[in-house]
Protein backbone atom coordinates (compact mmCIF):
# COMPACT_ATOMS: atom_id res chain seq x y z
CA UNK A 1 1.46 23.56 -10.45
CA UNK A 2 -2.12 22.53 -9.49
CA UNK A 3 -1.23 19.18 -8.03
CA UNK A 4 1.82 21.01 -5.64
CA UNK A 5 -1.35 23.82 -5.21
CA UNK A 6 -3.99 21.37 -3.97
CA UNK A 7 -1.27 18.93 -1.97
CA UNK A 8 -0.47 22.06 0.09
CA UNK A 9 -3.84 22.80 1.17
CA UNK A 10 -4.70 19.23 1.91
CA UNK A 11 -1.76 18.30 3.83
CA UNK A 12 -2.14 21.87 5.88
CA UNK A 13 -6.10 21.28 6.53
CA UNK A 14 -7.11 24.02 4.53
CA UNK A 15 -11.11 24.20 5.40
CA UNK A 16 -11.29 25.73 1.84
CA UNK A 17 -9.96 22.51 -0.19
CA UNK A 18 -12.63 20.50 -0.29
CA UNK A 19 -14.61 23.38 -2.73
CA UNK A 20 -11.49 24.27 -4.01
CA UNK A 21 -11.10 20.36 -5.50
CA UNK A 22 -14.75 20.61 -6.22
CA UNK A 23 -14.07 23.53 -8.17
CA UNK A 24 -11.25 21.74 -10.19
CA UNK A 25 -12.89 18.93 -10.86
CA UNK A 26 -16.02 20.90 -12.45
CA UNK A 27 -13.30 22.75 -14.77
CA UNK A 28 -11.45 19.78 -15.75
CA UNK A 29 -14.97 17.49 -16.17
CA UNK A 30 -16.02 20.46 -18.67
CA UNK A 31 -12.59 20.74 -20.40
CA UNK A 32 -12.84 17.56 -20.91
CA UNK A 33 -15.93 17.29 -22.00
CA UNK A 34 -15.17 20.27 -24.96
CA UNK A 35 -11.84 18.99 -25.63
CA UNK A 36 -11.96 14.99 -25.33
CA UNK A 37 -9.77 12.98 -23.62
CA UNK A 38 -6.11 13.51 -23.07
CA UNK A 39 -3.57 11.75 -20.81
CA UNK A 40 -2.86 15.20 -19.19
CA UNK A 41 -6.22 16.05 -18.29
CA UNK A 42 -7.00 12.40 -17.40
CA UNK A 43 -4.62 12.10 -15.13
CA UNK A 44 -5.00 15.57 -13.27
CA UNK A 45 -8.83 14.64 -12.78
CA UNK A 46 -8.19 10.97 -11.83
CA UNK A 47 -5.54 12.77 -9.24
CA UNK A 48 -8.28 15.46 -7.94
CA UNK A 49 -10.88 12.61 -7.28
CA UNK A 50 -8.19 10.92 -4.91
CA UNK A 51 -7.33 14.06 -2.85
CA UNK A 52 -11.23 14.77 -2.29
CA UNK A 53 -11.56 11.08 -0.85
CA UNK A 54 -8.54 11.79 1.56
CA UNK A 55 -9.62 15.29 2.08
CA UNK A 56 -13.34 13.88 3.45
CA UNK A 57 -12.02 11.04 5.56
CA UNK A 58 -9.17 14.05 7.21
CA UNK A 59 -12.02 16.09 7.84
CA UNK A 60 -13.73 13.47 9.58
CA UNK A 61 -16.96 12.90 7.23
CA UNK A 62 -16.26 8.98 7.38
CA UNK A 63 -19.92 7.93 6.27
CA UNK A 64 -19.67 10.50 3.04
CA UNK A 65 -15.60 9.55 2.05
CA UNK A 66 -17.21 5.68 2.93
CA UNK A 67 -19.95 6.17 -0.46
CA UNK A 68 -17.54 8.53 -2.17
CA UNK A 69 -14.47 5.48 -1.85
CA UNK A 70 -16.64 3.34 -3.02
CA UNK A 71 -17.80 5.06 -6.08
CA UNK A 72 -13.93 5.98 -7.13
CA UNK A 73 -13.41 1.86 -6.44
CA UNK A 74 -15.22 1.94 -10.03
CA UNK A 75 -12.33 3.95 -11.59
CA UNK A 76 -9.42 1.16 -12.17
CA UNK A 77 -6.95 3.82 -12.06
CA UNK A 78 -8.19 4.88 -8.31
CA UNK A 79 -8.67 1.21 -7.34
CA UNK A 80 -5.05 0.88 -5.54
CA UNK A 81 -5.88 4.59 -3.81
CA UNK A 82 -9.29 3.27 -2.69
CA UNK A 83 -8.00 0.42 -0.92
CA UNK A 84 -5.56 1.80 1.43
CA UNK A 85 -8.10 4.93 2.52
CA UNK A 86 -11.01 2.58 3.01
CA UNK A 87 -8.31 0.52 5.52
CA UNK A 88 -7.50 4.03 7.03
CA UNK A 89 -10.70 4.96 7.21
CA UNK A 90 -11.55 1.50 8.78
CA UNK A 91 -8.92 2.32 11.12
CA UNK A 92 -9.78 5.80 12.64
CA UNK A 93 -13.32 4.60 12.47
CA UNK A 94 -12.09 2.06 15.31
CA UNK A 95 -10.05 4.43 17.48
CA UNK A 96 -13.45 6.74 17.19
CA UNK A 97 -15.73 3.80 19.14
């Protein structure tokens, strides 16, 4: 339910998403952090940190999603995610000079 939830507000440009992620991710850090670990919550976290990186680079913050990308490069399970938005971010970044 939240990953369908936060896919439809990214892929319609909601201006709201980006704190609505932010928000997410704060719950699911501290859930986390009470309840340890868990595949579930692992996963729904690691999946939150990869729509905020597309989220900056679609609303055009390319130096921000640039440090952000590179800080999720550090998560193995982002790694593969990380490499095709820094290309796409390389990308627009050339159609923008």
């Amino acid at each position: 339910y939240t990953e369908s939830y936060i896919n439809s507000l990214v892929n319609s440009n909601d201006f709201r998403c980006l704190s609505i992620i932010d928000d997410h991710l704060r719950r699911t850090v501290e859930y986390e952090q009470q309840e340890g670990e868990d595949n579930t919550v692992t996963h729904l976290k690691n999946f939150l940190l990869r729509r905020k990186g597309t989220v900056l680079i679609n609303q055009g913050l390319y130096e921000e999603a640039h440090e952000y990308l590179n800080e999720l490069a550090k998560n193995p399970d982002c790694l593969e995610f990380v490499e095709k938005e820094l290309a796409r971010l390389k990308k627009l970044e050339d159609l923008d000079k």
